[in-house]
N, C-alpha and C. Protein backbone atom coordinates (compact mmCIF):
# COMPACT_ATOMS: atom_id res chain seq x y z
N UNK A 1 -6.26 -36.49 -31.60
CA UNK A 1 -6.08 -35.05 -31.61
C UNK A 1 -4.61 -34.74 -31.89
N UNK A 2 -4.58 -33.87 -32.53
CA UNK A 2 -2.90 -33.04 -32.98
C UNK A 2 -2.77 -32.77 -32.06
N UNK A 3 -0.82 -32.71 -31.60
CA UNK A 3 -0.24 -31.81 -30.48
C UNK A 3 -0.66 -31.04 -30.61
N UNK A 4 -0.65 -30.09 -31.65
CA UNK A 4 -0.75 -28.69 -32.59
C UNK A 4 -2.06 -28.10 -31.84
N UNK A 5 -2.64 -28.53 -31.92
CA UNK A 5 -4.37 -28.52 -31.04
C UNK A 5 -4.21 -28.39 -29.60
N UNK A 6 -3.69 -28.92 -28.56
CA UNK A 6 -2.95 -28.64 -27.82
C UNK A 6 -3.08 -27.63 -26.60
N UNK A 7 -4.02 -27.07 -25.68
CA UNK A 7 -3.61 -26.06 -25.47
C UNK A 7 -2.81 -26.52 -23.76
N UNK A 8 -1.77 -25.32 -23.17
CA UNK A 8 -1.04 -25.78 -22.16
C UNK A 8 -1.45 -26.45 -20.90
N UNK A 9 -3.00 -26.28 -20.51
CA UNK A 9 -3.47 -27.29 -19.72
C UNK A 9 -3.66 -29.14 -20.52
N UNK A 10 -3.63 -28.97 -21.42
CA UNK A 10 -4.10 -30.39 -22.19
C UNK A 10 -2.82 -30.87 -22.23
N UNK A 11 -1.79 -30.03 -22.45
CA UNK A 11 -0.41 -30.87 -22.53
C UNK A 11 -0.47 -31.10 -20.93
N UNK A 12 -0.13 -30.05 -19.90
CA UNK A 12 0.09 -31.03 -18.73
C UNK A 12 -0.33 -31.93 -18.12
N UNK A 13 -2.05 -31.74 -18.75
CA UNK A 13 -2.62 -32.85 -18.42
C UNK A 13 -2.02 -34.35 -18.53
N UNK A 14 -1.92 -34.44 -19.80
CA UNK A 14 -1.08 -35.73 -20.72
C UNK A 14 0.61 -36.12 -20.31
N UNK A 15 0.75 -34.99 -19.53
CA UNK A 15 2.70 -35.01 -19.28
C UNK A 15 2.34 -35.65 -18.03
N UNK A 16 0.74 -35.42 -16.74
CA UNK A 16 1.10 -35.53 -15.62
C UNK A 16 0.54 -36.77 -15.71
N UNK A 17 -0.49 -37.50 -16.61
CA UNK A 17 -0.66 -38.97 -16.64
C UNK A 17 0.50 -39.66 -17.16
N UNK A 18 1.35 -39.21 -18.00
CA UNK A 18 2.53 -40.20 -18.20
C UNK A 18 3.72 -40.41 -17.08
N UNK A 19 3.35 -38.67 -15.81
CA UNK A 19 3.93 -39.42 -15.03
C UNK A 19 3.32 -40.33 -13.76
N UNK A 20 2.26 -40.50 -14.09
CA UNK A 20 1.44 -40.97 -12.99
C UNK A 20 1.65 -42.82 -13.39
N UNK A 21 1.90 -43.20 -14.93
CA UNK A 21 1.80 -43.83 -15.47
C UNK A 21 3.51 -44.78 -15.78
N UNK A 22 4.26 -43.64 -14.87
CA UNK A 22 5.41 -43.93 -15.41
C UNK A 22 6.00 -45.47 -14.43
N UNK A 23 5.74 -45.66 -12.89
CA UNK A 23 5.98 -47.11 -12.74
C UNK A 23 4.90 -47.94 -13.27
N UNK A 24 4.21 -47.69 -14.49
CA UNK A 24 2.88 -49.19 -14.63
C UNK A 24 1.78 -49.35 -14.13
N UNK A 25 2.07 -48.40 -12.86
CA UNK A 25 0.38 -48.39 -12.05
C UNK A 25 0.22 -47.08 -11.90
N UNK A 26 -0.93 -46.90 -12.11
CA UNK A 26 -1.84 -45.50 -12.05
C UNK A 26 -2.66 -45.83 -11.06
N UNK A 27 -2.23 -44.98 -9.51
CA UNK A 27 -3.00 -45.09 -8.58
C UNK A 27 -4.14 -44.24 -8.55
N UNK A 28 -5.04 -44.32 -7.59
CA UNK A 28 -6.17 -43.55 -7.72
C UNK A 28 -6.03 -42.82 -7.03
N UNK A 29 -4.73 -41.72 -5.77
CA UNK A 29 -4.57 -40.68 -5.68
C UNK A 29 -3.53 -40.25 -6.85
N UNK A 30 -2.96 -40.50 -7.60
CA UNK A 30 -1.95 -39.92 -8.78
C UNK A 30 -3.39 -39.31 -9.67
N UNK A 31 -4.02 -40.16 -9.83
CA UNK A 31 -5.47 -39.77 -10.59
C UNK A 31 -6.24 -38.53 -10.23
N UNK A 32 -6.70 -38.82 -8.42
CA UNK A 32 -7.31 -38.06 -8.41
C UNK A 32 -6.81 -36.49 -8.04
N UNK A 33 -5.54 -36.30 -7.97
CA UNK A 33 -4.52 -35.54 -7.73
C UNK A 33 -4.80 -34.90 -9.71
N UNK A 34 -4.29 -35.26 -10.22
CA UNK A 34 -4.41 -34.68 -12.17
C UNK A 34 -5.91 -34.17 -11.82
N UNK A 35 -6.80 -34.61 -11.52
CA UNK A 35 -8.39 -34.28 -11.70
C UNK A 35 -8.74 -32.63 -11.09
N UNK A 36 -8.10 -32.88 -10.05
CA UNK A 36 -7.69 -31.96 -9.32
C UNK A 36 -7.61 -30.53 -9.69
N UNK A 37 -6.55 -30.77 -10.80
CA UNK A 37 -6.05 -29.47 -11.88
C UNK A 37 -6.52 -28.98 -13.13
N UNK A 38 -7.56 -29.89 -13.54
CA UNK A 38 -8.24 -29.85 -14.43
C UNK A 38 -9.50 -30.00 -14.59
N UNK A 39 -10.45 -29.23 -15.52
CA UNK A 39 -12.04 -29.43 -15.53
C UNK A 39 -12.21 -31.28 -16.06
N UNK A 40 -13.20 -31.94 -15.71
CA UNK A 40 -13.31 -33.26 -16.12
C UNK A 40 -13.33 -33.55 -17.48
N UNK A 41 -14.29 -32.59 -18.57
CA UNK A 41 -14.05 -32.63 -19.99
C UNK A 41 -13.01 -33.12 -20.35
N UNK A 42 -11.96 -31.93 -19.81
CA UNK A 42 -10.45 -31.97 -20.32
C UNK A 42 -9.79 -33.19 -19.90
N UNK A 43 -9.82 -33.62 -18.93
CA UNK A 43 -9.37 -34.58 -18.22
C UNK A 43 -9.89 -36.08 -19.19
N UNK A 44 -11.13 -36.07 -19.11
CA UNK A 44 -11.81 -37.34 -20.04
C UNK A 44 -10.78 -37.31 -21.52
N UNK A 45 -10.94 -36.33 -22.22
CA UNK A 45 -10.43 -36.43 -23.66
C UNK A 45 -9.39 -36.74 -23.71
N UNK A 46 -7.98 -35.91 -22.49
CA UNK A 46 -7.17 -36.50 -22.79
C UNK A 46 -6.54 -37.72 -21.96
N UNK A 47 -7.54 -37.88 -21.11
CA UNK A 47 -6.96 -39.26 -20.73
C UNK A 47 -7.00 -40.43 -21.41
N UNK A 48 -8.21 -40.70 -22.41
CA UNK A 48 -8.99 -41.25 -23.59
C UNK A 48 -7.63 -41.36 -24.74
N UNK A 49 -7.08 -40.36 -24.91
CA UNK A 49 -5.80 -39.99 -25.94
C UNK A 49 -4.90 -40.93 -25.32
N UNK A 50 -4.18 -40.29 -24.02
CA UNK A 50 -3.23 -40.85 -23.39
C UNK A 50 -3.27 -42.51 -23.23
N UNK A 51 -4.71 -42.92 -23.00
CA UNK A 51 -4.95 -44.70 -22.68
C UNK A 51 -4.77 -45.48 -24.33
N UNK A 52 -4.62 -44.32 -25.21
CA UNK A 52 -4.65 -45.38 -26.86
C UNK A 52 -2.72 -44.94 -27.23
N UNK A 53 -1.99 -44.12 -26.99
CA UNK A 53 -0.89 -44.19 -27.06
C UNK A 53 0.04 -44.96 -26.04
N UNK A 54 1.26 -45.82 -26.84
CA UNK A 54 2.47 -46.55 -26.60
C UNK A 54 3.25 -45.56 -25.33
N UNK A 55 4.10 -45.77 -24.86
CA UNK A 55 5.47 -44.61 -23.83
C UNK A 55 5.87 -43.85 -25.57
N UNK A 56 6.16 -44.52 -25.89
CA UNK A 56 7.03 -43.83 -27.45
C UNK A 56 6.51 -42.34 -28.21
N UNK A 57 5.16 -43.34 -28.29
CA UNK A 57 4.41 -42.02 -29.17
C UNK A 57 4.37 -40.99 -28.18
N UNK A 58 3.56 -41.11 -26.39
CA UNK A 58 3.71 -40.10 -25.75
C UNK A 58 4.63 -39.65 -25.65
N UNK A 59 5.64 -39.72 -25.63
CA UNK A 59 6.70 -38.86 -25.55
C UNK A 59 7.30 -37.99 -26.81
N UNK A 60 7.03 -38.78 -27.83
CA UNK A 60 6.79 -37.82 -29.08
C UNK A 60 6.36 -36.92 -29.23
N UNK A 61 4.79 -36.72 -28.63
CA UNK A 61 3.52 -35.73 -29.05
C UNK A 61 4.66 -34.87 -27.99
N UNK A 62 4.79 -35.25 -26.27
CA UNK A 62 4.82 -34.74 -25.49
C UNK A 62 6.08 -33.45 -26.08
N UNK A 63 6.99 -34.11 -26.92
CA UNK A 63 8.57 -33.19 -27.22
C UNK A 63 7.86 -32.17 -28.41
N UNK A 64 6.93 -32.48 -29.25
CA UNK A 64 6.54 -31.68 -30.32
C UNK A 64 5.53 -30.39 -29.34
N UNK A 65 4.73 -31.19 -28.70
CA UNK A 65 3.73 -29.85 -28.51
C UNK A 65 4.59 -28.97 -27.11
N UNK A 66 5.52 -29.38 -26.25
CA UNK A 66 6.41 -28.35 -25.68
C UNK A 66 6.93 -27.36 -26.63
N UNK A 67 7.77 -27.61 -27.74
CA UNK A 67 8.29 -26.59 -28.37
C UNK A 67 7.07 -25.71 -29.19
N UNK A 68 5.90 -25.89 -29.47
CA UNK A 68 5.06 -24.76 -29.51
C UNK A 68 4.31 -24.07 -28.85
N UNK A 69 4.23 -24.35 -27.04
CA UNK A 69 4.16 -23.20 -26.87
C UNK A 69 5.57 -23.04 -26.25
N UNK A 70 5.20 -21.61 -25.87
CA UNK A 70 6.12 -20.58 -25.53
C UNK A 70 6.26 -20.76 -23.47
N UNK A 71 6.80 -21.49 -23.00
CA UNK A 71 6.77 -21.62 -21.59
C UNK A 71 7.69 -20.28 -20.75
N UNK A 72 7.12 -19.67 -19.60
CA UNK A 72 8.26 -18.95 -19.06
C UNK A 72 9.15 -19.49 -17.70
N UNK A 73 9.94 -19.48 -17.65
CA UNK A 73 11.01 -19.83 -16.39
C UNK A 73 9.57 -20.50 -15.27
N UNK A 74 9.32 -19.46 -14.83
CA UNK A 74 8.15 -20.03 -13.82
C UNK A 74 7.21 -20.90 -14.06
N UNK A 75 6.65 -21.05 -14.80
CA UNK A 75 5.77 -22.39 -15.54
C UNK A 75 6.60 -23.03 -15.52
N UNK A 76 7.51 -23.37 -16.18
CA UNK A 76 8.52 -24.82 -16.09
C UNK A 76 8.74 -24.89 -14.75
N UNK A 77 8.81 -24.43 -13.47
CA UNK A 77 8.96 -25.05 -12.36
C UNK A 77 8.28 -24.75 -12.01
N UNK A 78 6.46 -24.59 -12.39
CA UNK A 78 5.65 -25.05 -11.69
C UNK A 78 4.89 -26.48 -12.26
N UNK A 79 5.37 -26.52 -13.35
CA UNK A 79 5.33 -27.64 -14.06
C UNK A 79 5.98 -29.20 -13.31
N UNK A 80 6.86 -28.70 -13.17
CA UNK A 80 8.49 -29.88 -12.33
C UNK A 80 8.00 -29.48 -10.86
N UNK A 81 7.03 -28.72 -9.87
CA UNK A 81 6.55 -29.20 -9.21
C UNK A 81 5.54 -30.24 -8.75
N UNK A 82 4.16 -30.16 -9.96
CA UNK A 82 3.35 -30.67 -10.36
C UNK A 82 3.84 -32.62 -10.69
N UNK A 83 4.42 -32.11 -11.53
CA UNK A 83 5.31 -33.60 -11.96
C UNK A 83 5.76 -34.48 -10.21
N UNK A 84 6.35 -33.78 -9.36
CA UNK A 84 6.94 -34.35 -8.39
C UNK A 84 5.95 -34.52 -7.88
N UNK A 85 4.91 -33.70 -7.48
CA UNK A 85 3.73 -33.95 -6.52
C UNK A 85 3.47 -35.66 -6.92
N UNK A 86 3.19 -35.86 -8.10
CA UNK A 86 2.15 -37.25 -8.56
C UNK A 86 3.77 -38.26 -8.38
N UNK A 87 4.79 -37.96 -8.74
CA UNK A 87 5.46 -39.09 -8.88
C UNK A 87 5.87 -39.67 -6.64
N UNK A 88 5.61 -38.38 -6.43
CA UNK A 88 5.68 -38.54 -4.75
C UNK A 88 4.71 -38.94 -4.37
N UNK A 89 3.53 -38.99 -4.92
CA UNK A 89 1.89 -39.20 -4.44
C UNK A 89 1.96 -40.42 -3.31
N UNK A 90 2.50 -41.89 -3.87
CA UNK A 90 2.43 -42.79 -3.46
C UNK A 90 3.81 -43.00 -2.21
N UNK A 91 4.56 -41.87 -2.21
CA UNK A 91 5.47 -42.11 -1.23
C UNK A 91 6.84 -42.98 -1.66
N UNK A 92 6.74 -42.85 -2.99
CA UNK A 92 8.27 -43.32 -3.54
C UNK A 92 8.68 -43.31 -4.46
N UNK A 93 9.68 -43.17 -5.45
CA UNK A 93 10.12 -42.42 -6.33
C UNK A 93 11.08 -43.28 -7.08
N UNK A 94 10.54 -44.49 -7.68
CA UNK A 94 10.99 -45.58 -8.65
C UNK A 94 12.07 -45.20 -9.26
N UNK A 95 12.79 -46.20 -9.94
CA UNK A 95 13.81 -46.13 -10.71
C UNK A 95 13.25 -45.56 -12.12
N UNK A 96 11.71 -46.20 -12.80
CA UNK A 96 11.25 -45.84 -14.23
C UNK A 96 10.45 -44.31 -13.91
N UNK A 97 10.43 -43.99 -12.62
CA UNK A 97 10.04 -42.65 -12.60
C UNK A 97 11.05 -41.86 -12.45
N UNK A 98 12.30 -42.25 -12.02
CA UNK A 98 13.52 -41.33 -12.10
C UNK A 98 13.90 -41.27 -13.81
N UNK A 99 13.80 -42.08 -14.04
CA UNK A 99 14.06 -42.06 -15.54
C UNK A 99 13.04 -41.30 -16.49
N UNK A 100 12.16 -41.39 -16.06
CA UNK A 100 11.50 -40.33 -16.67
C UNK A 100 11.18 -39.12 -16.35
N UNK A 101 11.69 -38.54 -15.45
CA UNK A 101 12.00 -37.21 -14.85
C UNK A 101 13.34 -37.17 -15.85
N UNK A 102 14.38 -37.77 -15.75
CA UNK A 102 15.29 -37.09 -16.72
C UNK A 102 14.91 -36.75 -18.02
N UNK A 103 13.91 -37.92 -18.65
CA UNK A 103 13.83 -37.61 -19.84
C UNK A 103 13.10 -35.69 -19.98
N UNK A 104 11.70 -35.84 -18.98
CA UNK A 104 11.28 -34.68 -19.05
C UNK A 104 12.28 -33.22 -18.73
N UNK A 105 13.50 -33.82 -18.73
CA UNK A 105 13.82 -32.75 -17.77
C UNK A 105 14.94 -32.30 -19.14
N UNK A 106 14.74 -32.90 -19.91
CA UNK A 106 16.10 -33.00 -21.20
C UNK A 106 14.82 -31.89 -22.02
N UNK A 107 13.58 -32.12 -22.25
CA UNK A 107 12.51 -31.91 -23.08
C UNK A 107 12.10 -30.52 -22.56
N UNK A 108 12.21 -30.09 -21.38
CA UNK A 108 11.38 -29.07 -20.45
C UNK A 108 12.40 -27.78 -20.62
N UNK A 109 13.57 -28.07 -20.16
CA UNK A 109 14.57 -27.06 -20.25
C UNK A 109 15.97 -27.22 -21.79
């Protein structure tokens, strides 16, 4: 599927598995926490997407389909709450998940 296609639940969907994904293990509350926020459809397709892309490419799609839509102040930090919830899920907050909070955080604002 195109970023372009995209709509703003499908991107966070895909932003909150890369951070669920970001120390290597995808626990099954980081999981069932994303499920949570989303109808299962949505969840299936793009998790399906997310399990056939590299870190590289996700973060590609992830920088292209932010700049089309249009986010306001409040979405982006309910966004960067969301994000913290799953990277806190497990009760600790890695070095490759700090690092990828910066990256999102270069991409977001």
């Amino acid at each position: 599927m195109s970023t372009n296609e995209w709509t703003k639940t499908e991107l966070q969907t895909y932003i909150l598995l890369l951070c669920a994904n970001a120390d290597s293990v995808e626990t099954s509350e980081e999981i069932d926490l994303i499920k949570s926020k989303v109808d299962k459809s949505t969840f299936d397709k793009i998790y399906a997407e997310f399990s056939q892309d590299s870190e590289d490419e996700s973060l590609d799609k992830i920088n292209e389909a932010i700049h089309l839509h249009e986010y306001s102040n409040i979405e982006l930090a309910q966004f960067r709450k969301e994000m913290y919830e799953i990277f806190f899920s497990d009760c600790s907050f890695s070095m490759m998940e700090r690092n990828l909070d910066k990256i999102m955080d270069n991409m977001l604002y």
